[in-house]
N, C-alpha and C. Protein backbone atom coordinates (compact mmCIF):
# COMPACT_ATOMS: atom_id res chain seq x y z
N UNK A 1 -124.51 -11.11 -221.95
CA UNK A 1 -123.85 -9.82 -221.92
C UNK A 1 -122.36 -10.03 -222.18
N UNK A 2 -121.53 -9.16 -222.90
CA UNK A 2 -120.43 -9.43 -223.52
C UNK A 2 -119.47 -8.57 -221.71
N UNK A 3 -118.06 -9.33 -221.70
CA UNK A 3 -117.37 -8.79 -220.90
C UNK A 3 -117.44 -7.12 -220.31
N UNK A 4 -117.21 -6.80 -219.76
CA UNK A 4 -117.21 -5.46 -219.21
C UNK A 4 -116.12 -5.60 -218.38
N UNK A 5 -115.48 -3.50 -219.14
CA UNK A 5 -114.92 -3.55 -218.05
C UNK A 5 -115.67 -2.27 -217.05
N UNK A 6 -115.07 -2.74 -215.94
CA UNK A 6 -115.53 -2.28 -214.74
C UNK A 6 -115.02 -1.07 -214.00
N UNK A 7 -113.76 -1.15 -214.22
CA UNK A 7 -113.10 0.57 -213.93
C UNK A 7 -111.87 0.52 -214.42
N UNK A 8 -111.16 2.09 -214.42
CA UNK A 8 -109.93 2.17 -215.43
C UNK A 8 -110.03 3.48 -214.76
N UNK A 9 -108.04 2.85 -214.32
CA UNK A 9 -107.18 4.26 -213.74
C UNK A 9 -106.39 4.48 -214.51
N UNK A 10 -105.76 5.54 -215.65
CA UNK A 10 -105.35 6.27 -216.30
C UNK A 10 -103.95 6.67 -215.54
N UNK A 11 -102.80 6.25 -216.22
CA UNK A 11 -101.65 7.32 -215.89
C UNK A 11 -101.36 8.40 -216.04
N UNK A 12 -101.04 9.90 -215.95
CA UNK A 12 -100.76 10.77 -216.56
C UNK A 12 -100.16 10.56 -218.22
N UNK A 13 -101.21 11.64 -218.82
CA UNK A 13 -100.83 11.40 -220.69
C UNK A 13 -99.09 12.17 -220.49
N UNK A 14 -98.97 11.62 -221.60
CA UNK A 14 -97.28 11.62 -221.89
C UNK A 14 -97.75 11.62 -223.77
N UNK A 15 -96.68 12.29 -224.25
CA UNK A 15 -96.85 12.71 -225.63
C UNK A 15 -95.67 11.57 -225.89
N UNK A 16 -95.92 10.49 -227.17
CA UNK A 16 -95.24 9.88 -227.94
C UNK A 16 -94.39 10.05 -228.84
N UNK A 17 -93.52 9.65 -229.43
CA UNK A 17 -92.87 9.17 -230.79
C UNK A 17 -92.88 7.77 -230.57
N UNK A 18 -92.73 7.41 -231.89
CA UNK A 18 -92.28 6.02 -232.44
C UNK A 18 -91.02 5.83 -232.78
N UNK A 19 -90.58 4.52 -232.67
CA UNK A 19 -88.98 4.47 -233.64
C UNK A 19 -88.97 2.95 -233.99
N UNK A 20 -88.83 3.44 -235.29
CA UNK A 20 -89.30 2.03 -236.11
C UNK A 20 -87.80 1.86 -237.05
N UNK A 21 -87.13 0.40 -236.54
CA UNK A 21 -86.02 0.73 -236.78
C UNK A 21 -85.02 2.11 -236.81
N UNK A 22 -84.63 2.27 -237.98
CA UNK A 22 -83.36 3.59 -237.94
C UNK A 22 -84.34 5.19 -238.02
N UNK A 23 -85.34 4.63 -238.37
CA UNK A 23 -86.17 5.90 -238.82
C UNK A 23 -86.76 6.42 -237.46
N UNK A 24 -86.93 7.45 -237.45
CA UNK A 24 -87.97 7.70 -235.88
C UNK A 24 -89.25 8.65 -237.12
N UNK A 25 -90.24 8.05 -236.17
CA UNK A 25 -91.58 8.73 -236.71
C UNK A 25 -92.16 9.63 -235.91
N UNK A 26 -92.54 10.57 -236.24
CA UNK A 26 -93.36 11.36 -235.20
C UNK A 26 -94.92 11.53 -235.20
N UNK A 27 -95.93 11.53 -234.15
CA UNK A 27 -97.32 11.82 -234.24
C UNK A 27 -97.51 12.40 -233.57
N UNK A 28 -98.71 13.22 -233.90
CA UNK A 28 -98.93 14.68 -232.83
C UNK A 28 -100.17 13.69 -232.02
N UNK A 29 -99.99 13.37 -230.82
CA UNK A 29 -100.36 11.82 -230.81
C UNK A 29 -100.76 12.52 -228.75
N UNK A 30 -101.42 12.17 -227.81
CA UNK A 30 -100.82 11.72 -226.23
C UNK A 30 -101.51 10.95 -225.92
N UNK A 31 -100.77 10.26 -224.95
CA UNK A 31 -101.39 8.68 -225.04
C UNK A 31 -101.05 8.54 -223.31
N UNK A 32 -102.31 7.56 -222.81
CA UNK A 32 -102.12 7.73 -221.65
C UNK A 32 -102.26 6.00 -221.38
N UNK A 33 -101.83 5.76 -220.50
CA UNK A 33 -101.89 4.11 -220.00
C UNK A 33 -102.96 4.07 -219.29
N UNK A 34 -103.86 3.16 -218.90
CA UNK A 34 -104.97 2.63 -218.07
C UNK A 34 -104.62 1.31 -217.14
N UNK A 35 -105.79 1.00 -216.28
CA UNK A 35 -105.39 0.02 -215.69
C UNK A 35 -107.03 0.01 -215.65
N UNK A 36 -107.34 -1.45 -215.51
CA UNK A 36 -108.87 -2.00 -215.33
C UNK A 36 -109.22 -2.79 -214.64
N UNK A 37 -110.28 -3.38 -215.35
CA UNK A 37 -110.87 -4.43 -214.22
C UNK A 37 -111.59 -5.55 -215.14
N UNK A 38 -111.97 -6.75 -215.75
CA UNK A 38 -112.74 -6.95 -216.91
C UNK A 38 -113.23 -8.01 -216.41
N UNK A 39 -114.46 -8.05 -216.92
CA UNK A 39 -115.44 -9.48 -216.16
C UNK A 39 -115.50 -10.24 -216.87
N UNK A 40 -115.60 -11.57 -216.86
CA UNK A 40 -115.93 -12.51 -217.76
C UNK A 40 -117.20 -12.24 -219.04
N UNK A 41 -117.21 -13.11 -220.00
CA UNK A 41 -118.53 -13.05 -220.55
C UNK A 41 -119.59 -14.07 -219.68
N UNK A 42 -121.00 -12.94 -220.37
CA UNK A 42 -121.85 -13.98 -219.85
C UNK A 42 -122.28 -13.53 -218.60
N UNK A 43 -121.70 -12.53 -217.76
CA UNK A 43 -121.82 -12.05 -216.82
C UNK A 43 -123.70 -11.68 -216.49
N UNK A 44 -124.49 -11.27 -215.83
CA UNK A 44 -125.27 -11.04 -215.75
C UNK A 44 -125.99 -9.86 -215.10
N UNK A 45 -126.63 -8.75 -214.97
CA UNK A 45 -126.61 -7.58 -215.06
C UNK A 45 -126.65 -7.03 -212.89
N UNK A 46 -127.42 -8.07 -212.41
CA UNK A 46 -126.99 -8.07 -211.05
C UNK A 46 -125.63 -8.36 -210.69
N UNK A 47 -124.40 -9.25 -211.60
CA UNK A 47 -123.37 -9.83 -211.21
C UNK A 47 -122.32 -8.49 -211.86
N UNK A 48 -122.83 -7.49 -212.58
CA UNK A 48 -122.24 -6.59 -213.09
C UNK A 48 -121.86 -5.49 -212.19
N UNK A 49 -122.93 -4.87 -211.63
CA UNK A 49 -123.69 -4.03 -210.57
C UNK A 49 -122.98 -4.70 -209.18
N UNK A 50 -123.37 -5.77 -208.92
CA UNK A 50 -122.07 -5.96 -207.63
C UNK A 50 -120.75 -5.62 -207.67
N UNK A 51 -120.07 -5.71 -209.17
CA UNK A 51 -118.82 -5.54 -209.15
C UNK A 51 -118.75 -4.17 -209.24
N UNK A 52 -119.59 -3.47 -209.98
CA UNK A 52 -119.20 -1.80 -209.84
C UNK A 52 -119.50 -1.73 -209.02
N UNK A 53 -120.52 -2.10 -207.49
CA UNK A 53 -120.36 -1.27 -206.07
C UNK A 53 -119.14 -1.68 -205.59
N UNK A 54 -118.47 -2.47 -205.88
CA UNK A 54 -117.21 -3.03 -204.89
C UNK A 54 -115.82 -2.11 -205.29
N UNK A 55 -116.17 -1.84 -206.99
CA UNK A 55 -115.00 -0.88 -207.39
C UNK A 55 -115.51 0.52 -206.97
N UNK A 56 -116.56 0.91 -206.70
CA UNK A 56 -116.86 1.95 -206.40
C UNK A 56 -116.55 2.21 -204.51
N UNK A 57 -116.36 1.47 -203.92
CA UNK A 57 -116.05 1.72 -202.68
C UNK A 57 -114.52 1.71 -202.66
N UNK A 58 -113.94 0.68 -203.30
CA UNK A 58 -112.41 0.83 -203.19
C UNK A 58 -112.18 2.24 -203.89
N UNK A 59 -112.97 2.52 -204.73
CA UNK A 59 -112.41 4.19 -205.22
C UNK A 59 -111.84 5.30 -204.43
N UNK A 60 -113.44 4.92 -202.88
CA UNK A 60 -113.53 6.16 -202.11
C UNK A 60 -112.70 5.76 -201.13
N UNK A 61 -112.15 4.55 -201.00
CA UNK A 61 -111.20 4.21 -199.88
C UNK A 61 -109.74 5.37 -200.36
N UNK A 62 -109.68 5.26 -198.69
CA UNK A 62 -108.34 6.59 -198.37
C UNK A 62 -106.89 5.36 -199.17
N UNK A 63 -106.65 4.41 -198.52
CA UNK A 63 -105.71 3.55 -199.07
C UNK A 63 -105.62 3.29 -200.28
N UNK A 64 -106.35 3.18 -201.06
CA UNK A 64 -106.66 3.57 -202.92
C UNK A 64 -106.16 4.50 -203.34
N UNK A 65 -106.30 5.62 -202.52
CA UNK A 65 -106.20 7.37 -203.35
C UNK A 65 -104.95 7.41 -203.03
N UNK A 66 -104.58 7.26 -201.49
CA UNK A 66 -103.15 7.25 -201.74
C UNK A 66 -101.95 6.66 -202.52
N UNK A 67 -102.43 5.41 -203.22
CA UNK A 67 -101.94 4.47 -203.91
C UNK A 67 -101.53 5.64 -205.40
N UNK A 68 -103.15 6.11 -205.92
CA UNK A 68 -103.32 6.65 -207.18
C UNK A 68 -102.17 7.61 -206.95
N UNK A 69 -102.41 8.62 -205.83
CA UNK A 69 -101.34 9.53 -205.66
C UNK A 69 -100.19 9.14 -205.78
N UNK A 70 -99.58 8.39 -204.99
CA UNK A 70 -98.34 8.05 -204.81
C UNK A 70 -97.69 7.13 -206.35
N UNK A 71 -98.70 7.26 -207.49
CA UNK A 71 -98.55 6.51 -208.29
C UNK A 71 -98.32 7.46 -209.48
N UNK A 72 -98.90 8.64 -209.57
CA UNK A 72 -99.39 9.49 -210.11
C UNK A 72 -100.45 9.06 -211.59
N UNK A 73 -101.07 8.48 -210.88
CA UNK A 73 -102.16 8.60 -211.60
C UNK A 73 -103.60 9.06 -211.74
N UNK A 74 -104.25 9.42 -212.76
CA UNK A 74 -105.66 10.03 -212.10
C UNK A 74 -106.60 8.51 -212.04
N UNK A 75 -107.46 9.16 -211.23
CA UNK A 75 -108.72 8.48 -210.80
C UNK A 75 -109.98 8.93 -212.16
N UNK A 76 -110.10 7.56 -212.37
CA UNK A 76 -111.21 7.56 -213.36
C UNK A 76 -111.93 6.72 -213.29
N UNK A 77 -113.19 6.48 -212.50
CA UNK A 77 -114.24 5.75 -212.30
C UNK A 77 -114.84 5.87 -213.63
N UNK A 78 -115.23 4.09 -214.12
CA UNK A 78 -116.23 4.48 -215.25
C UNK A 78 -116.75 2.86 -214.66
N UNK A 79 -118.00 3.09 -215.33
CA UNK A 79 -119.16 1.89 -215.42
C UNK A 79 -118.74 0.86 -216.03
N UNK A 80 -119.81 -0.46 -216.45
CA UNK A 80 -118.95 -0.78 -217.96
C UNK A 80 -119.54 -0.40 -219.33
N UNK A 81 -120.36 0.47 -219.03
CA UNK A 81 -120.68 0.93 -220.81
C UNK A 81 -119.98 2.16 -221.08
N UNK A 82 -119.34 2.83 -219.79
CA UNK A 82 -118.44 3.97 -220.09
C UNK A 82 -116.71 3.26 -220.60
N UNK A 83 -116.93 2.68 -220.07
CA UNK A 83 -115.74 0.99 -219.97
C UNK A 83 -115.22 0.97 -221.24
N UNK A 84 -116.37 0.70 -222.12
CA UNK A 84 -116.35 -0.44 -222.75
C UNK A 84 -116.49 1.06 -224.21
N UNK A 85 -117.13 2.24 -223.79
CA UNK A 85 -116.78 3.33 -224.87
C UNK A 85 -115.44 3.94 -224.61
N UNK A 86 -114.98 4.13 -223.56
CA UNK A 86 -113.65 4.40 -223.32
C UNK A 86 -112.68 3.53 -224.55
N UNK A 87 -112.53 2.51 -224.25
CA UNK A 87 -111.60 1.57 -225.13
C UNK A 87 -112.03 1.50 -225.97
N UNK A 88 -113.18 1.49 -226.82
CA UNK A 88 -113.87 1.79 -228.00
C UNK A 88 -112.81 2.88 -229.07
N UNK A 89 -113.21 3.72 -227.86
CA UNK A 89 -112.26 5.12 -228.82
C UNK A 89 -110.93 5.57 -228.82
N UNK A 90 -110.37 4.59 -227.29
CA UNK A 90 -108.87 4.32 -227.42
C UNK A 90 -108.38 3.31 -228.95
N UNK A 91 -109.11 2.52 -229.24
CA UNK A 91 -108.78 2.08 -230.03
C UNK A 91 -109.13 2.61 -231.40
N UNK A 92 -109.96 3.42 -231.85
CA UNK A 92 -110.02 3.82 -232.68
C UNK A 92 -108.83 5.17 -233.26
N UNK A 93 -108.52 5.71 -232.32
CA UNK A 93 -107.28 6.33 -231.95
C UNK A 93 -106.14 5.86 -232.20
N UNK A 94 -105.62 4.94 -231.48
CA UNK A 94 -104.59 4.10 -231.60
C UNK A 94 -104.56 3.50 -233.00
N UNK A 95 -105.90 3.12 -234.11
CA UNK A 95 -105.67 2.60 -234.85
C UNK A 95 -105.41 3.92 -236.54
N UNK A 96 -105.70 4.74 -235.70
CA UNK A 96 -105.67 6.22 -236.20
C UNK A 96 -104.10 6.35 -236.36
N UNK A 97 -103.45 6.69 -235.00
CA UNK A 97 -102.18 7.07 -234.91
C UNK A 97 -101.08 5.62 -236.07
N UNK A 98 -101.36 4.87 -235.71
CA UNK A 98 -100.76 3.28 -236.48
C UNK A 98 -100.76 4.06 -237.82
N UNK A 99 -102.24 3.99 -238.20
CA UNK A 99 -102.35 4.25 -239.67
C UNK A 99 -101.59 5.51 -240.24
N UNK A 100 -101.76 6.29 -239.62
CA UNK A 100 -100.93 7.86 -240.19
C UNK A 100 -99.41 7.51 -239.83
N UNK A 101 -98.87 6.65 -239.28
CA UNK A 101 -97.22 6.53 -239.00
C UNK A 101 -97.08 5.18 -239.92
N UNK A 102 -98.01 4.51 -240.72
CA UNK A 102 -97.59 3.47 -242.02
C UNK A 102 -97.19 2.50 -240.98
N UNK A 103 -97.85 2.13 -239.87
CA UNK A 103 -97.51 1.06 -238.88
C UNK A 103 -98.89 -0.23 -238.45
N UNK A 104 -99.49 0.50 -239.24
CA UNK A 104 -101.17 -0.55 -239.00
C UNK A 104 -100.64 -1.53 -239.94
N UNK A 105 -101.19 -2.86 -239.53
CA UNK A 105 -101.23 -4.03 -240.68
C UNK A 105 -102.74 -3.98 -240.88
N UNK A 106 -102.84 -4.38 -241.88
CA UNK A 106 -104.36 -5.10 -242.25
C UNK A 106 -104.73 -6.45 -241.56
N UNK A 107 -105.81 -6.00 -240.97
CA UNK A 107 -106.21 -7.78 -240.55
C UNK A 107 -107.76 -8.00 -240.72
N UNK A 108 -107.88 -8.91 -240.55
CA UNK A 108 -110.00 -8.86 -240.55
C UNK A 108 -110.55 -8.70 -238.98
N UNK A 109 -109.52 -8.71 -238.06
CA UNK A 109 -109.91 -8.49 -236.59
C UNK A 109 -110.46 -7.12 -236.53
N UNK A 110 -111.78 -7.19 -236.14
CA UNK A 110 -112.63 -5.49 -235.98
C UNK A 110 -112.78 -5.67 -234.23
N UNK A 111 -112.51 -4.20 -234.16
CA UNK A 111 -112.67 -3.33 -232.48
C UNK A 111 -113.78 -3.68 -232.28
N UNK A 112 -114.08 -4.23 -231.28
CA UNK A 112 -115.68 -5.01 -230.84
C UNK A 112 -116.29 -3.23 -230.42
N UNK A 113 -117.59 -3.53 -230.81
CA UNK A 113 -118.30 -2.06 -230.95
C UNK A 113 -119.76 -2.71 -230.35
């Protein structure tokens, strides 16, 4: 089984610009920061499942939420196949926004799918 991630807390979205050198670019773009959790490869589907009950209890812990709060961020429990489509489509996005602001390079590195 390929890495997983295991959960992802989201900062409040905030709308972007770029500034690329003297020029500033604009994209009708909002982009939000995450925070996760990611397991090794190789992991195994009981060793997966332990780690989402463990992120799933720190979720419901009071000392967590206050953290998120006091952080302002939202709470976003995901699995790792929600995980792992989440960043899927962050990146397809991100490679979206790059491309329409003439800021993508070409490479042969593909978004693991």
């Amino acid at each position: 089984m390929p890495a997983d991630a295991f959960a992802l807390v989201r900062s409040r979205s905030i709308t972007t610009a770029v500034c690329a050198g003297a020029a500033l670019l604009a994209a009708a773009a909002n982009f939000s920061n995450y925070r996760g959790f990611i397991g090794a490869p190789g992991l195994n589907a009981a060793q997966v499942a332990y780690w989402e009950g463990v992120l799933a209890r720190l979720d419901a812990d009071e000392s967590w939420r206050a953290y998120v709060d006091k952080n302002e961020l939202d709470r976003q429990l995901m699995n790792g196949r929600e995980a792992l489509a989440f960043l899927n489509e962050l990146d397809g996005r991100l490679r979206e926004i790059l491309g329409d602001l003439g800021l993508l390079k070409a490479s042969g590195r593909q978004a693991a799918r």
